[in-house]
Protein backbone atom coordinates (compact mmCIF):
# COMPACT_ATOMS: atom_id res chain seq x y z
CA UNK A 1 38.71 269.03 -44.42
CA UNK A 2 39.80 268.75 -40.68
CA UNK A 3 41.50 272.07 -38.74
CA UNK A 4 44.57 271.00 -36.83
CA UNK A 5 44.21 273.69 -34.06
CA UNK A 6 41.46 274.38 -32.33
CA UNK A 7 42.69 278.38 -32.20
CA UNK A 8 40.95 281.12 -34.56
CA UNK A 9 44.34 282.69 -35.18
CA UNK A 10 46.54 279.77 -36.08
CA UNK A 11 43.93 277.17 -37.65
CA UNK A 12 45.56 275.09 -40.56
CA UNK A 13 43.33 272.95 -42.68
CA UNK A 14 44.02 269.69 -43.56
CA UNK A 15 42.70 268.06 -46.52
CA UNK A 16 43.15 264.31 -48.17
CA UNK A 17 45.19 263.75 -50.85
CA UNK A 18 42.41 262.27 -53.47
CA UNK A 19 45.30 260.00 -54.33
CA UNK A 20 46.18 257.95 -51.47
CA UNK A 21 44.23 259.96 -48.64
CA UNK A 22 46.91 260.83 -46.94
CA UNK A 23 46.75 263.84 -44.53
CA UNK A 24 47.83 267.33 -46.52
CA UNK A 25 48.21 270.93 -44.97
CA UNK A 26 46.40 273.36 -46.89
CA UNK A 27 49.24 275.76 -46.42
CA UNK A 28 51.44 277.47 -49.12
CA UNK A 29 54.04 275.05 -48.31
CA UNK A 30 52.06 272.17 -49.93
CA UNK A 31 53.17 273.26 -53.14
CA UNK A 32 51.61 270.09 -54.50
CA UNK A 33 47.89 270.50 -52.32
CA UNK A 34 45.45 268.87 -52.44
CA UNK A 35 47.97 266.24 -53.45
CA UNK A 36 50.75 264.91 -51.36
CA UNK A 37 52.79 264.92 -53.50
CA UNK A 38 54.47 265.06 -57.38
CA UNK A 39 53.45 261.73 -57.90
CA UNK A 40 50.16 261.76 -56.24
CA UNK A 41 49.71 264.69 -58.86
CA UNK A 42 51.01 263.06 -61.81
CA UNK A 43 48.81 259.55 -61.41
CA UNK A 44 45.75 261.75 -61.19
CA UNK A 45 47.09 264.02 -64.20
CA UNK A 46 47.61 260.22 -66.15
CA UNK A 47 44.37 259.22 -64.89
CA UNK A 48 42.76 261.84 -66.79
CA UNK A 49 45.03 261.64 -69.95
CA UNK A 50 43.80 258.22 -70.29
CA UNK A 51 40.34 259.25 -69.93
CA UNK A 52 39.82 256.97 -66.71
CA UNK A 53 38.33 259.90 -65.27
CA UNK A 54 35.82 261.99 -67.05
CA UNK A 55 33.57 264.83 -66.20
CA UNK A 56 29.30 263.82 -67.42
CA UNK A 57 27.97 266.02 -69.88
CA UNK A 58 24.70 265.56 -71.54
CA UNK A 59 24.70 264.72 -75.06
CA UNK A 60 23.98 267.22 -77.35
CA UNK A 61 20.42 267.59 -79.19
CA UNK A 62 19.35 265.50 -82.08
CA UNK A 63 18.95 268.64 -84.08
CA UNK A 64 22.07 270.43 -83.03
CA UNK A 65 23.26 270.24 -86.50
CA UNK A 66 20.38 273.25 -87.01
CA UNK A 67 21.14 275.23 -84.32
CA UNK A 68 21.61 279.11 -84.72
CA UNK A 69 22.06 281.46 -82.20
């Protein structure tokens, strides 16, 4: 994340899009932050509909099956 002014009162954030890395304001007129936009947003949502990106989890244990809480 980068500030754009150097000001404590008026500092904006910038962040970049994790699309195409383009330069967004982290402002509530991004409506589409921390994309740059709807399609930014929508490759990334199809990227993880298609399971190209996936969060690690550890498998589960061998005896899971007799698990009891």
């Amino acid at each position: 994340m980068k500030n754009i002014n150097n000001s404590s009162s008026n500092e904006i954030t910038e962040v970049a899009c994790p699309q195409c890395f383009k330069k967004v304001p982290w402002t509530e007129d991004s409506i589409y932050r921390p994309f740059c936009s709807k399609r930014c947003q929508m490759i990334d949502f199809g990227e993880w509909a298609m399971e190209k990106n996936t969060i690690p989890v550890e498998d589960p244990p061998d005896d899971w099956e007799n698990f009891e809480e």
